[in-house]
C-alpha atoms as a PDB file:
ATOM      1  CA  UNK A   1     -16.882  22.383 -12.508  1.00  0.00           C
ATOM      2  CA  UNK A   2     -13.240  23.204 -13.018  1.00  0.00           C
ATOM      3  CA  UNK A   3     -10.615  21.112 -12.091  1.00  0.00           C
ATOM      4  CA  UNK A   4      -7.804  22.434 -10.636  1.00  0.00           C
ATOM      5  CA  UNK A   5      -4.065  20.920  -9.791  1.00  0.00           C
ATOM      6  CA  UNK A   6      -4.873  20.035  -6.400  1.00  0.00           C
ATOM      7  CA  UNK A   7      -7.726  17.664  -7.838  1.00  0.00           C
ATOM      8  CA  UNK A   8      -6.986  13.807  -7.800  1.00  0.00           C
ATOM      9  CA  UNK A   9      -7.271  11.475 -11.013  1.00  0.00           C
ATOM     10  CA  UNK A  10      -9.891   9.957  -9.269  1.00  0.00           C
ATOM     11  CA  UNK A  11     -11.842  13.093  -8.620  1.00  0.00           C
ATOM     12  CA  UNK A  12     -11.928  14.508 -12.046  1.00  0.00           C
ATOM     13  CA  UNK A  13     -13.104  10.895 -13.618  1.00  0.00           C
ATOM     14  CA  UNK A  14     -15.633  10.481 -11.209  1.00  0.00           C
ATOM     15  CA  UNK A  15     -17.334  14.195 -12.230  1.00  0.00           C
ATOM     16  CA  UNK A  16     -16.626  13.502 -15.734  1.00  0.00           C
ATOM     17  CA  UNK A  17     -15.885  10.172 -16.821  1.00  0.00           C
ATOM     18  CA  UNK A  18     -14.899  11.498 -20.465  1.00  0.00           C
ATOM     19  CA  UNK A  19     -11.828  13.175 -18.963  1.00  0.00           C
ATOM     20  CA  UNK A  20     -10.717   9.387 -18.967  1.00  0.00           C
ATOM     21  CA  UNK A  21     -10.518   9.992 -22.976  1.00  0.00           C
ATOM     22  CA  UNK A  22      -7.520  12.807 -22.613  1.00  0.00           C
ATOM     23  CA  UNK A  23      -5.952  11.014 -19.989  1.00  0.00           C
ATOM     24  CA  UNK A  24      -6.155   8.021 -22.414  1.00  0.00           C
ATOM     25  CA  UNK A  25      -4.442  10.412 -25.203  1.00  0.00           C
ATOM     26  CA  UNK A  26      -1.795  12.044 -23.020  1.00  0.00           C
ATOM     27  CA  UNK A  27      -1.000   8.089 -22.615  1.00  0.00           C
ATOM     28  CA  UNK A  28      -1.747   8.464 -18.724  1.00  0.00           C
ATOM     29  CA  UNK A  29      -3.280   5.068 -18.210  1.00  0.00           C
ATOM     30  CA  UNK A  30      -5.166   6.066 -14.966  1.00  0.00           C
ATOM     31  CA  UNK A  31      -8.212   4.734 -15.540  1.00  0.00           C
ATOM     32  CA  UNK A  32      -8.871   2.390 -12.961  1.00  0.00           C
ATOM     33  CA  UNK A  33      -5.468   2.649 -11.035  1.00  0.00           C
ATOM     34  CA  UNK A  34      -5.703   2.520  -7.728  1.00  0.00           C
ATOM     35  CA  UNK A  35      -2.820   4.097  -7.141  1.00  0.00           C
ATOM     36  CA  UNK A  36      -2.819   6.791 -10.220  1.00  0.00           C
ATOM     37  CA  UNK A  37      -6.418   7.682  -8.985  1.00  0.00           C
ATOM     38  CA  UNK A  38      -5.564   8.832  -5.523  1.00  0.00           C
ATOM     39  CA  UNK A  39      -3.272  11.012  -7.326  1.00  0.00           C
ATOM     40  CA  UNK A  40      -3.124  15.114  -7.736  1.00  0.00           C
ATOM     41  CA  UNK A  41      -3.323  16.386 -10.860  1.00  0.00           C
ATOM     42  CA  UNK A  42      -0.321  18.292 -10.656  1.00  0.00           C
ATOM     43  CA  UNK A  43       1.531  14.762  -9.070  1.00  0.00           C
ATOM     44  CA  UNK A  44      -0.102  12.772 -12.172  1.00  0.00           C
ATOM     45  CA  UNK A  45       1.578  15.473 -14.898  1.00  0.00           C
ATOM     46  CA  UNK A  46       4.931  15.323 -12.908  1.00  0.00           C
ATOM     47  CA  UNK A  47       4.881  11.575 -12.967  1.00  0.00           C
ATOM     48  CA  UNK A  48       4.211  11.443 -16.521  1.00  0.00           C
ATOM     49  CA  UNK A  49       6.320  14.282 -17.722  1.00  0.00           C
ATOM     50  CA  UNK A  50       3.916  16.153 -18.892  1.00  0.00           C
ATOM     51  CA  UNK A  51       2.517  19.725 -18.730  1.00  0.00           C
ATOM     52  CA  UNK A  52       0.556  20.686 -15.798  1.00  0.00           C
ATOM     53  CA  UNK A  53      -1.231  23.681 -17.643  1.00  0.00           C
ATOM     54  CA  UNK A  54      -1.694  21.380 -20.476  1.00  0.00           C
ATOM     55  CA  UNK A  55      -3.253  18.652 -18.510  1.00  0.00           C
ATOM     56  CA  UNK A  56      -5.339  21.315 -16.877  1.00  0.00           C
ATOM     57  CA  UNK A  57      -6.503  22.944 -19.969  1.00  0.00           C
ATOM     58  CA  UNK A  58      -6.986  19.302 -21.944  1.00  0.00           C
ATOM     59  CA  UNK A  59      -9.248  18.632 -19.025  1.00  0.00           C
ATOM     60  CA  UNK A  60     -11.813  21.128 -18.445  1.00  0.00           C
ATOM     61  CA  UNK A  61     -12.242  21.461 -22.302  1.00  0.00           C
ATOM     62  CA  UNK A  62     -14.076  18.199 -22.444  1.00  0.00           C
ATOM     63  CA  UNK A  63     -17.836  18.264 -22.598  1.00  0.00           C
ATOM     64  CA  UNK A  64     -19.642  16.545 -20.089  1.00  0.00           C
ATOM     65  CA  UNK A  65     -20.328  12.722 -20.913  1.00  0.00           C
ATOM     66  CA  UNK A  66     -19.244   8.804 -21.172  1.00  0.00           C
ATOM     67  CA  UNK A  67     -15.766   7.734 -21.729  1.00  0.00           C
ATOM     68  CA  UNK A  68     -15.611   6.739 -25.408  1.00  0.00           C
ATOM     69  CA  UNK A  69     -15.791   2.313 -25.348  1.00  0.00           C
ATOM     70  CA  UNK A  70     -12.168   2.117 -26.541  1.00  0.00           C
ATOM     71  CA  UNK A  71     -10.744   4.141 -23.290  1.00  0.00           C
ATOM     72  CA  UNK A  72     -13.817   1.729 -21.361  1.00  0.00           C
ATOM     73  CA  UNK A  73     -12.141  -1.526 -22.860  1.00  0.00           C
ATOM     74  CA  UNK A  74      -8.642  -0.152 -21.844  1.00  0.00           C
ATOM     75  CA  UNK A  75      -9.660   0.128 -18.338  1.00  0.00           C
ATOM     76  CA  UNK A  76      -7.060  -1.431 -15.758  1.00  0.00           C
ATOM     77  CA  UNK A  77      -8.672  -4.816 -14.861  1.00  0.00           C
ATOM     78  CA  UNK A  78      -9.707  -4.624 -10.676  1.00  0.00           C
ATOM     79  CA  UNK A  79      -7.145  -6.425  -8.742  1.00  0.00           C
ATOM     80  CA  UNK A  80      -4.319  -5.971 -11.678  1.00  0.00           C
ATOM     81  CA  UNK A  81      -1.164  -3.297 -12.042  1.00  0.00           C
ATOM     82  CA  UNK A  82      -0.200  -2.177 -14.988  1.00  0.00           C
ATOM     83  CA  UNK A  83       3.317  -3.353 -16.236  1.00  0.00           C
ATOM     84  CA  UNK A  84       6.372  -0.921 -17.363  1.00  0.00           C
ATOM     85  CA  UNK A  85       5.063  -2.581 -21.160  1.00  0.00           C
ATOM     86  CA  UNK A  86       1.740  -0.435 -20.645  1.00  0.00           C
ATOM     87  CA  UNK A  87       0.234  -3.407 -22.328  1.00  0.00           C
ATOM     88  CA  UNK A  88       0.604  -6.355 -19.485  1.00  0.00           C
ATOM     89  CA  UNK A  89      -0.720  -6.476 -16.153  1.00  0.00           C
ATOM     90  CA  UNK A  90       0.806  -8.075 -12.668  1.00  0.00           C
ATOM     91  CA  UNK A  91      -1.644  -9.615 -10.097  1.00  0.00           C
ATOM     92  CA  UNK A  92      -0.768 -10.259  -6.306  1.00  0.00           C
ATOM     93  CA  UNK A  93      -2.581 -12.739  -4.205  1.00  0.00           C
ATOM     94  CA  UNK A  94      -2.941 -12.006  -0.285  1.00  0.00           C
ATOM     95  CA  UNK A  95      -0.446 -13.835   1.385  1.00  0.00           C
ATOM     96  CA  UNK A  96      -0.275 -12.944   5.372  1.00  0.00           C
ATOM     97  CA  UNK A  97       3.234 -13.089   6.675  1.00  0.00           C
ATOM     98  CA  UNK A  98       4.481 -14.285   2.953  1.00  0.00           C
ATOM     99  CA  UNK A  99       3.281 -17.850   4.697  1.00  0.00           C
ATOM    100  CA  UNK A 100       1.417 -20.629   2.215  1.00  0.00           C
ATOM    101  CA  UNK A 101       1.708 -24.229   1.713  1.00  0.00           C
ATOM    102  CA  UNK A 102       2.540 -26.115  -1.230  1.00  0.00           C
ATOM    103  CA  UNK A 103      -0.983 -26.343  -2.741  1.00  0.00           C
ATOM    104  CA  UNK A 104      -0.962 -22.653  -2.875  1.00  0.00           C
ATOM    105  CA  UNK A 105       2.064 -22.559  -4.565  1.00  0.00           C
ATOM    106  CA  UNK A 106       1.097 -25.204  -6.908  1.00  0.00           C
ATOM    107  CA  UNK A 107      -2.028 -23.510  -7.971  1.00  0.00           C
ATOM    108  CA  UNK A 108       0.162 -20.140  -8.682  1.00  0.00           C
ATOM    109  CA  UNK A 109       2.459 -21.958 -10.841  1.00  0.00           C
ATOM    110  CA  UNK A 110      -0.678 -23.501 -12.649  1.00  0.00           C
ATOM    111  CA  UNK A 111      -1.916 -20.012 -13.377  1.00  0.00           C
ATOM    112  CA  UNK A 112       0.906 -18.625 -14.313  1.00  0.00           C
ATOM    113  CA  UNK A 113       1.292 -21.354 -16.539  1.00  0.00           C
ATOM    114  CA  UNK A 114      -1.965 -21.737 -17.573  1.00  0.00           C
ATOM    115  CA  UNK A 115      -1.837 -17.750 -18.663  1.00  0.00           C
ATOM    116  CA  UNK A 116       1.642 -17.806 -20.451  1.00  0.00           C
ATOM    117  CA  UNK A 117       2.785 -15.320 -17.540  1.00  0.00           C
ATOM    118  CA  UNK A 118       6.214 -13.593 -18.035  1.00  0.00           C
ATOM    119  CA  UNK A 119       7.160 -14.341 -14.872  1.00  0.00           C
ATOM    120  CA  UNK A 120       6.785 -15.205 -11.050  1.00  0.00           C
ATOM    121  CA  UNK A 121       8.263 -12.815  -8.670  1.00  0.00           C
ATOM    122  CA  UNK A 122       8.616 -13.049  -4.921  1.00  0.00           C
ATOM    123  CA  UNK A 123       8.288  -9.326  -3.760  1.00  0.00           C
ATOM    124  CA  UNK A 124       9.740  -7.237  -1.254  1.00  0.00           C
ATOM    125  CA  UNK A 125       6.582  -7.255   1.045  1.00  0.00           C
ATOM    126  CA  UNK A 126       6.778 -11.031   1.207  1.00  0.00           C
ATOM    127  CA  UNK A 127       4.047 -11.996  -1.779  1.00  0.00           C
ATOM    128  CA  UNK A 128       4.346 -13.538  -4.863  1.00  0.00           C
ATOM    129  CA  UNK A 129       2.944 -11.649  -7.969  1.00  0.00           C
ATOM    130  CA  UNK A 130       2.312 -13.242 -11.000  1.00  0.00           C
ATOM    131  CA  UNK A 131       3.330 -10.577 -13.605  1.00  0.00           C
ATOM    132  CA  UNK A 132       2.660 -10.181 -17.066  1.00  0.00           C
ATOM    133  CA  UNK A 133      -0.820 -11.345 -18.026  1.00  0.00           C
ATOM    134  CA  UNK A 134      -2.663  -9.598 -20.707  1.00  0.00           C
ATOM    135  CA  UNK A 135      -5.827  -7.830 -19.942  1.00  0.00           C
ATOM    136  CA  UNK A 136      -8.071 -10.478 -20.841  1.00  0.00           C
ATOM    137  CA  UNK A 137      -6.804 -12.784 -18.592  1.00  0.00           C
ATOM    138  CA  UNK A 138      -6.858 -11.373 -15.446  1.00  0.00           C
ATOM    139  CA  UNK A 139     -10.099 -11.937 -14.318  1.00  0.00           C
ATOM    140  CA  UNK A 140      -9.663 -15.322 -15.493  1.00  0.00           C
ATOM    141  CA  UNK A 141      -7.098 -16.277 -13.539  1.00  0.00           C
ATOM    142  CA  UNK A 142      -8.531 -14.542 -10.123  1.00  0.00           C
ATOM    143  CA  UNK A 143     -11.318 -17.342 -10.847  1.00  0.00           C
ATOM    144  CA  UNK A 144      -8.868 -19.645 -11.073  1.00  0.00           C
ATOM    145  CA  UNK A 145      -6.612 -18.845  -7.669  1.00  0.00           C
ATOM    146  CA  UNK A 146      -9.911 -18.286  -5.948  1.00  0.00           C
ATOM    147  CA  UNK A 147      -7.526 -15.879  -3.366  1.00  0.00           C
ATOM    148  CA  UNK A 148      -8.154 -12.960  -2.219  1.00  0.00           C
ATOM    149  CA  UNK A 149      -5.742  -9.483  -4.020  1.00  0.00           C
ATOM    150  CA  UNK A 150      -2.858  -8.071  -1.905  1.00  0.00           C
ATOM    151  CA  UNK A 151      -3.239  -4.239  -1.298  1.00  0.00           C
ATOM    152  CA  UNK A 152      -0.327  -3.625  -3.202  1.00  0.00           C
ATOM    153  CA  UNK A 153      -0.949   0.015  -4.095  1.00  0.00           C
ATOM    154  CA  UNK A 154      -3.139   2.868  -3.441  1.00  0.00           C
ATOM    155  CA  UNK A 155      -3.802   4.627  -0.063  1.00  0.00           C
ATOM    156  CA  UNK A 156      -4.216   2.042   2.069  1.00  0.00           C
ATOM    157  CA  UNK A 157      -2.738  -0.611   4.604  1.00  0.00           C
ATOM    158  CA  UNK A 158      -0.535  -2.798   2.818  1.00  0.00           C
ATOM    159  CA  UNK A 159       0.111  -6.067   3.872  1.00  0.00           C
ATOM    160  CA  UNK A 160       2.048  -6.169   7.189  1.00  0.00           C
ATOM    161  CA  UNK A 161       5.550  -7.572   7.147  1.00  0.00           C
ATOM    162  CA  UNK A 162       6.632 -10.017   9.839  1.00  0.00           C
ATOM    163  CA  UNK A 163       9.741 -12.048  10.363  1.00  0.00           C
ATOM    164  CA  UNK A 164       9.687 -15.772  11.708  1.00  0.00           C
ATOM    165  CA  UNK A 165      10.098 -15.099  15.185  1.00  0.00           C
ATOM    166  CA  UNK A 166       9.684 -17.394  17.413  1.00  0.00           C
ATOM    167  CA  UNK A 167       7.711 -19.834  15.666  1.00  0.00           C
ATOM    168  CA  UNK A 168      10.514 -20.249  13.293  1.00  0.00           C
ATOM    169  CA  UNK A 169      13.499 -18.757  14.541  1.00  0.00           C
ATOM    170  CA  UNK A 170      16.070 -19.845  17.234  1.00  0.00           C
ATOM    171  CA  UNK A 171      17.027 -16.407  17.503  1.00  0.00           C
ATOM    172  CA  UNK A 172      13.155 -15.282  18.258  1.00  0.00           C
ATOM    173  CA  UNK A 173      12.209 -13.456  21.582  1.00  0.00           C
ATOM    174  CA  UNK A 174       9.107 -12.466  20.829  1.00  0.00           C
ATOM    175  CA  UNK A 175       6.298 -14.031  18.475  1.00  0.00           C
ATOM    176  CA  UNK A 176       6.245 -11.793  15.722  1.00  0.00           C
ATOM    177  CA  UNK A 177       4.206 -14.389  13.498  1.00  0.00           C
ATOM    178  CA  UNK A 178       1.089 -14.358  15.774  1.00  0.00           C
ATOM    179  CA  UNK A 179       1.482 -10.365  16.127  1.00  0.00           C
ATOM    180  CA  UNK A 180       1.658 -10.098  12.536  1.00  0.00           C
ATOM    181  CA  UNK A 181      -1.004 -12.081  11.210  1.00  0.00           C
ATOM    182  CA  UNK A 182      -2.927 -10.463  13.644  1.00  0.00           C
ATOM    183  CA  UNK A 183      -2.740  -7.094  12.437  1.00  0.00           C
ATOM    184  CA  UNK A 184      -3.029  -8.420   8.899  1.00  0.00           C
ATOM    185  CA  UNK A 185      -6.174  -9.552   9.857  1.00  0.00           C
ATOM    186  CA  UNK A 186      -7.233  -6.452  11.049  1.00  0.00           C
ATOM    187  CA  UNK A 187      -6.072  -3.538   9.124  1.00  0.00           C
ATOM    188  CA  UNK A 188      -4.690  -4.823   5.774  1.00  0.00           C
ATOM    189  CA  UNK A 189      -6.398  -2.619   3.156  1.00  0.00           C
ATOM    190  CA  UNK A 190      -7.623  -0.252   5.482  1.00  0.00           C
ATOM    191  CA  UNK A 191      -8.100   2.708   3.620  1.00  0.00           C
ATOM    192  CA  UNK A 192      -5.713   5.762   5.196  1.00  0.00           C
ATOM    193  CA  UNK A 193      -4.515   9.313   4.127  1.00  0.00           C
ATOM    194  CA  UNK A 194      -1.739   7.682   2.599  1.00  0.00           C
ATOM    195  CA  UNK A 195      -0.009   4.339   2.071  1.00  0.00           C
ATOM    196  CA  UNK A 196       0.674   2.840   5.140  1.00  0.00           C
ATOM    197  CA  UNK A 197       3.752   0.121   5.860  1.00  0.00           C
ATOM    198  CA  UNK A 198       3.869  -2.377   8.953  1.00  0.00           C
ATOM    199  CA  UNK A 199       6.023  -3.956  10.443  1.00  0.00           C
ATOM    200  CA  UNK A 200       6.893  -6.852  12.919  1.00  0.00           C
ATOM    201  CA  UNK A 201      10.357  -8.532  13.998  1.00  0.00           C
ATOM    202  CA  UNK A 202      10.590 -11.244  16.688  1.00  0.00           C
ATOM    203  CA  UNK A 203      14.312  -9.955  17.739  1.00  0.00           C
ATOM    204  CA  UNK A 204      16.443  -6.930  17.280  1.00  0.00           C
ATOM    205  CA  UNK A 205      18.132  -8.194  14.293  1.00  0.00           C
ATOM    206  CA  UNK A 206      14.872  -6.470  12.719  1.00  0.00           C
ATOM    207  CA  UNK A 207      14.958  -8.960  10.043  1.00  0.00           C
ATOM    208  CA  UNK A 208      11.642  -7.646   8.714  1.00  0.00           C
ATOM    209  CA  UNK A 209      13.094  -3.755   9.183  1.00  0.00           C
ATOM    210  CA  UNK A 210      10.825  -1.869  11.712  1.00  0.00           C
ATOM    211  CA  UNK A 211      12.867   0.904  11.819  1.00  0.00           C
ATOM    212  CA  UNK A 212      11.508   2.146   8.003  1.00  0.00           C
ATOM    213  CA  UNK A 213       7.908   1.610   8.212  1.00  0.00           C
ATOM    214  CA  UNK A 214       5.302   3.875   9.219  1.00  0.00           C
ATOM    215  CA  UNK A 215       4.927   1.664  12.029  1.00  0.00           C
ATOM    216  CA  UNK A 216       7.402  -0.941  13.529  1.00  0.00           C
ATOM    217  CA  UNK A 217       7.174  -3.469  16.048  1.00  0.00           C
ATOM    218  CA  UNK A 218      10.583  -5.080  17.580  1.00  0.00           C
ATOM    219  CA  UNK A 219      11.130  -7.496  20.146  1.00  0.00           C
ATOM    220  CA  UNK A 220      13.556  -7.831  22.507  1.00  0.00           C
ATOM    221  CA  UNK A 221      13.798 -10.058  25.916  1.00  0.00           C
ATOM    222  CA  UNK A 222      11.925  -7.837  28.009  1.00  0.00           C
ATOM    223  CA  UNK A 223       8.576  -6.992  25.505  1.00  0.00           C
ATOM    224  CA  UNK A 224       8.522  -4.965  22.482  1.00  0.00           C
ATOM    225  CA  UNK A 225       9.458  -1.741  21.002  1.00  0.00           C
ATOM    226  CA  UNK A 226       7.156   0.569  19.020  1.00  0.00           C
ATOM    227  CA  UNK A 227       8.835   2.668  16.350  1.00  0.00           C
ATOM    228  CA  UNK A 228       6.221   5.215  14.452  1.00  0.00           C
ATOM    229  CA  UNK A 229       7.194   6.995  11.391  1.00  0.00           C
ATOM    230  CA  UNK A 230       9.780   5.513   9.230  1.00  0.00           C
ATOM    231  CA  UNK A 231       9.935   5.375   5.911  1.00  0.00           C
ATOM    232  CA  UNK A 232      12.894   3.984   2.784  1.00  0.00           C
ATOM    233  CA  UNK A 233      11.039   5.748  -0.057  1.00  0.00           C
ATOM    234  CA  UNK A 234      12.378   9.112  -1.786  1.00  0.00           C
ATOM    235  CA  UNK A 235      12.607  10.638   1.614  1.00  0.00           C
ATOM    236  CA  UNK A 236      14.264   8.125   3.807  1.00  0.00           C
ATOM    237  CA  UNK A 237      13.088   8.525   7.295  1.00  0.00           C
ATOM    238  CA  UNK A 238      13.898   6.348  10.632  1.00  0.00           C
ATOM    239  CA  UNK A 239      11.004   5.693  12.773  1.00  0.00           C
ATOM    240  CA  UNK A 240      10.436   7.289  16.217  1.00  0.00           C
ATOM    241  CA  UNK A 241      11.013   5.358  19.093  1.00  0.00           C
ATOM    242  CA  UNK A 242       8.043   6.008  21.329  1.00  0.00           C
ATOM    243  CA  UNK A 243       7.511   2.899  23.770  1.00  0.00           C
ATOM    244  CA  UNK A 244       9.014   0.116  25.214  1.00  0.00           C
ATOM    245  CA  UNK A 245       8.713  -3.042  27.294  1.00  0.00           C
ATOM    246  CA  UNK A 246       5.773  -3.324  26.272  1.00  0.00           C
ATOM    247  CA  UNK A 247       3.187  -6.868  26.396  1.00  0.00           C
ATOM    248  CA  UNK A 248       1.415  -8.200  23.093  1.00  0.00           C
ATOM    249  CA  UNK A 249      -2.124  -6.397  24.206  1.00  0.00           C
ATOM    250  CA  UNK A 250      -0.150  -2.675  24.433  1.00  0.00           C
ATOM    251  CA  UNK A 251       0.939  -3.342  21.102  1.00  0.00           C
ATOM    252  CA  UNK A 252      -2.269  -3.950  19.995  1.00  0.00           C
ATOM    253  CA  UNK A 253      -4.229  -1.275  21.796  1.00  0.00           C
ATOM    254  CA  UNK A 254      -1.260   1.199  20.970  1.00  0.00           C
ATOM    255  CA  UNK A 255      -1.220   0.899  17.084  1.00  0.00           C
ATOM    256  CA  UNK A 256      -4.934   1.334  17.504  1.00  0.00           C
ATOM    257  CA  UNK A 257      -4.906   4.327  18.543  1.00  0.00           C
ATOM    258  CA  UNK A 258      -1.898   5.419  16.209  1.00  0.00           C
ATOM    259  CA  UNK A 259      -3.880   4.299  13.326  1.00  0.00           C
ATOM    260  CA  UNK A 260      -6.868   6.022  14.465  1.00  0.00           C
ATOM    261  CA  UNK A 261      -5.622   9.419  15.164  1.00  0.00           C
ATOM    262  CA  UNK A 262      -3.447   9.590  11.762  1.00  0.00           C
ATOM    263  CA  UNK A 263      -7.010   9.031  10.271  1.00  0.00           C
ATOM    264  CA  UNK A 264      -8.111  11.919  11.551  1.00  0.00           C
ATOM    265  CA  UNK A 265      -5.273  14.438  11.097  1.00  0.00           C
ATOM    266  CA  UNK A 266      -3.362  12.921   8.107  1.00  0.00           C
ATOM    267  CA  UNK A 267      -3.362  15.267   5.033  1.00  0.00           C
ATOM    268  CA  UNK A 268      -4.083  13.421   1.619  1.00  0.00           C
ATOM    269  CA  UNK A 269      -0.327  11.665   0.588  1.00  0.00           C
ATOM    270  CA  UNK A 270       0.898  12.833   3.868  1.00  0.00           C
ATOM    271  CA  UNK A 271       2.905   9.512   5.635  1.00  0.00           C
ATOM    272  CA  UNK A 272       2.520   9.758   9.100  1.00  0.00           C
ATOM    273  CA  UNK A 273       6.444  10.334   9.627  1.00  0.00           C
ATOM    274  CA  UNK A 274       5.540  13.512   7.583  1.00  0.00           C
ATOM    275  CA  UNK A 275       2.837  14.481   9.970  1.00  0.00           C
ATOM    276  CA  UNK A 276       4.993  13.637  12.470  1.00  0.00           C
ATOM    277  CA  UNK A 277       7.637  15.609  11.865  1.00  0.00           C
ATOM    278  CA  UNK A 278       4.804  18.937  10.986  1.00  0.00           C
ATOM    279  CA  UNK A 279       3.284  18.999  14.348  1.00  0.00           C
ATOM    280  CA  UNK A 280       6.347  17.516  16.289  1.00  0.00           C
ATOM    281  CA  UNK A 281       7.493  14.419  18.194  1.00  0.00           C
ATOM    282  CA  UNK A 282       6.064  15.511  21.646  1.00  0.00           C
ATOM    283  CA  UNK A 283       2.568  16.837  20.309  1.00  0.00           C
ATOM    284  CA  UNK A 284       2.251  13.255  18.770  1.00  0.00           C
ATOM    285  CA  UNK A 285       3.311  11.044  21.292  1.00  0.00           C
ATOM    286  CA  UNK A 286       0.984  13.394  23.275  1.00  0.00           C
ATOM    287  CA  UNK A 287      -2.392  13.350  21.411  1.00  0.00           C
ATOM    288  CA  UNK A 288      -1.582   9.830  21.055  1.00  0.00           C
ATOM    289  CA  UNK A 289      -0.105   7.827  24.702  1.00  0.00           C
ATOM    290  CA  UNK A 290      -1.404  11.551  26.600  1.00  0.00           C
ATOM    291  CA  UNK A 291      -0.071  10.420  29.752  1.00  0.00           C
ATOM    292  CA  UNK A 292       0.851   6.777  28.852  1.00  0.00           C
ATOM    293  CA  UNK A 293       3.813   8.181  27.422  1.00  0.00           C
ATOM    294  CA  UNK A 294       6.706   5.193  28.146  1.00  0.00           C
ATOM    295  CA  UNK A 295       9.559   6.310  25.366  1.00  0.00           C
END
């Protein structure tokens, strides 16, 4: 087989798991990466700086075989990210909604402790990572949190963010908490063409910022809003506003059937605000309400 540029990381180990050996020498620690795995090729050398051709050439040199046991011992611990240091890993527990109780966070600080970790850090998508274990620790300290890891990376469902609403907030008008851990529940780590952000906010303050994730939810007096297609990466896109007024079972039925049709048309790395914006607002909303359309 040769590999080409359009090939992911994850491809080209799989066929020949003693590519892992060059990727180890180019110092491309992809080797169990969740999120370096799902990548091109071509994305992978760009990342790293390197040559494409060179990559390419490095690659389908290799004789077919094993990965050599110091690239094996090297491999990126499951559950764990690797750290800026290339050396230390971070580990995220699950944490729906960014709500716990104080015997959860007692038993993070104990690991974290426990495991000389550099440092605790509460993260943008409302969980706590523990970062800067070395590799032969994580797997002891998953035994020790006995909690489930965050989807943190990789092309999936992250964790869905949600804002207190109304079982927290005076300024609440919808219950965004309920909503939220709801959809956790369902589609967190749902595996998708691409990574996939969600989002839920009890009032139009949009505390937990619908309006840049590939799909938000926002409440307002009369029902909610759905926004599909927003994004705050490299590409900053606002979602598209495509319903409103609408009770907690739309909501539920309606990102249903969003998540099920970008399954089956997204392209590989494609967000959905990308697809969107390839086929066109009224082809999407479309496919996806047909004559339901309310936005």
């Amino acid at each position: 087989m040769e590999f080409t540029r359009d090939m992911t990381v994850g491809d080209v180990l799989k066929a020949n798991p003693k590519t892992a050996d060059v990727f180890r020498s180019m110092n491309m620690h992809c080797l169990g990466c969740p999120s370096a795995t799902s990548e091109s090729l071509a994305g992978a050398a760009k990342t790293h700086g390197l040559s494409e051709n060179e990559l390419l050439a490095k690659l389908n040199s290799v004789e077919q075989g094993e990965m050599s046991e110091a690239t094996k011992a090297l491999a990126q611990p499951k559950g764990a990210v690797l750290q800026r240091d290339k050396a230390t890993y971070a580990i995220v527990p699950h944490m729906p909604g960014g709500i716990t109780n104080a015997e959860t966070l007692r038993k993070i600080a104990d690991v974290a402790e426990k495991y000389n970790a550099a440092a605790i850090k509460c993260t943008s998508a409302q969980r706590i990572a523990i970062v800067g274990l070395q590799h032969e620790d994580v797997d002891k300290a998953w035994g020790d949190l006995q909690m489930d890891p965050a989807h943190a990376v990789g092309l999936c469902m992250r964790s869905v963010k949600i804002c207190p609403g109304t079982t927290f907030c005076k300024r609440g008008q919808q219950d965004a908490v309920g909503m939220g851990l709801e959809l956790d529940k369902l589609y967190h780590g749902m595996e998708l063409p691409s990574k996939f952000k969600m989002a839920v906010s009890g009032c139009q303050n949009s505390c937990s910022e619908p309006a840049v994730r590939d799909i938000g939810i926002m409440g307002t007096p009369k029902g909610y809003v759905v926004m599909v297609g927003g994004n705050a990466g490299m590409k900053p896109r606002l979602g598209d506003k495509i319903a409103t007024q609408l009770e907690p079972d739309q909501v539920m039925s309606l990102v249903e059937k969003i998540i099920n049709w970008y399954k089956e048309n997204g392209k590989r790395n494609e967000r959905i605000g990308e697809l969107i914006d390839r086929i066109g607002l009224d082809k999407f909303k479309q496919e996806v309400m047909g004559a339901e359309v309310m936005a």
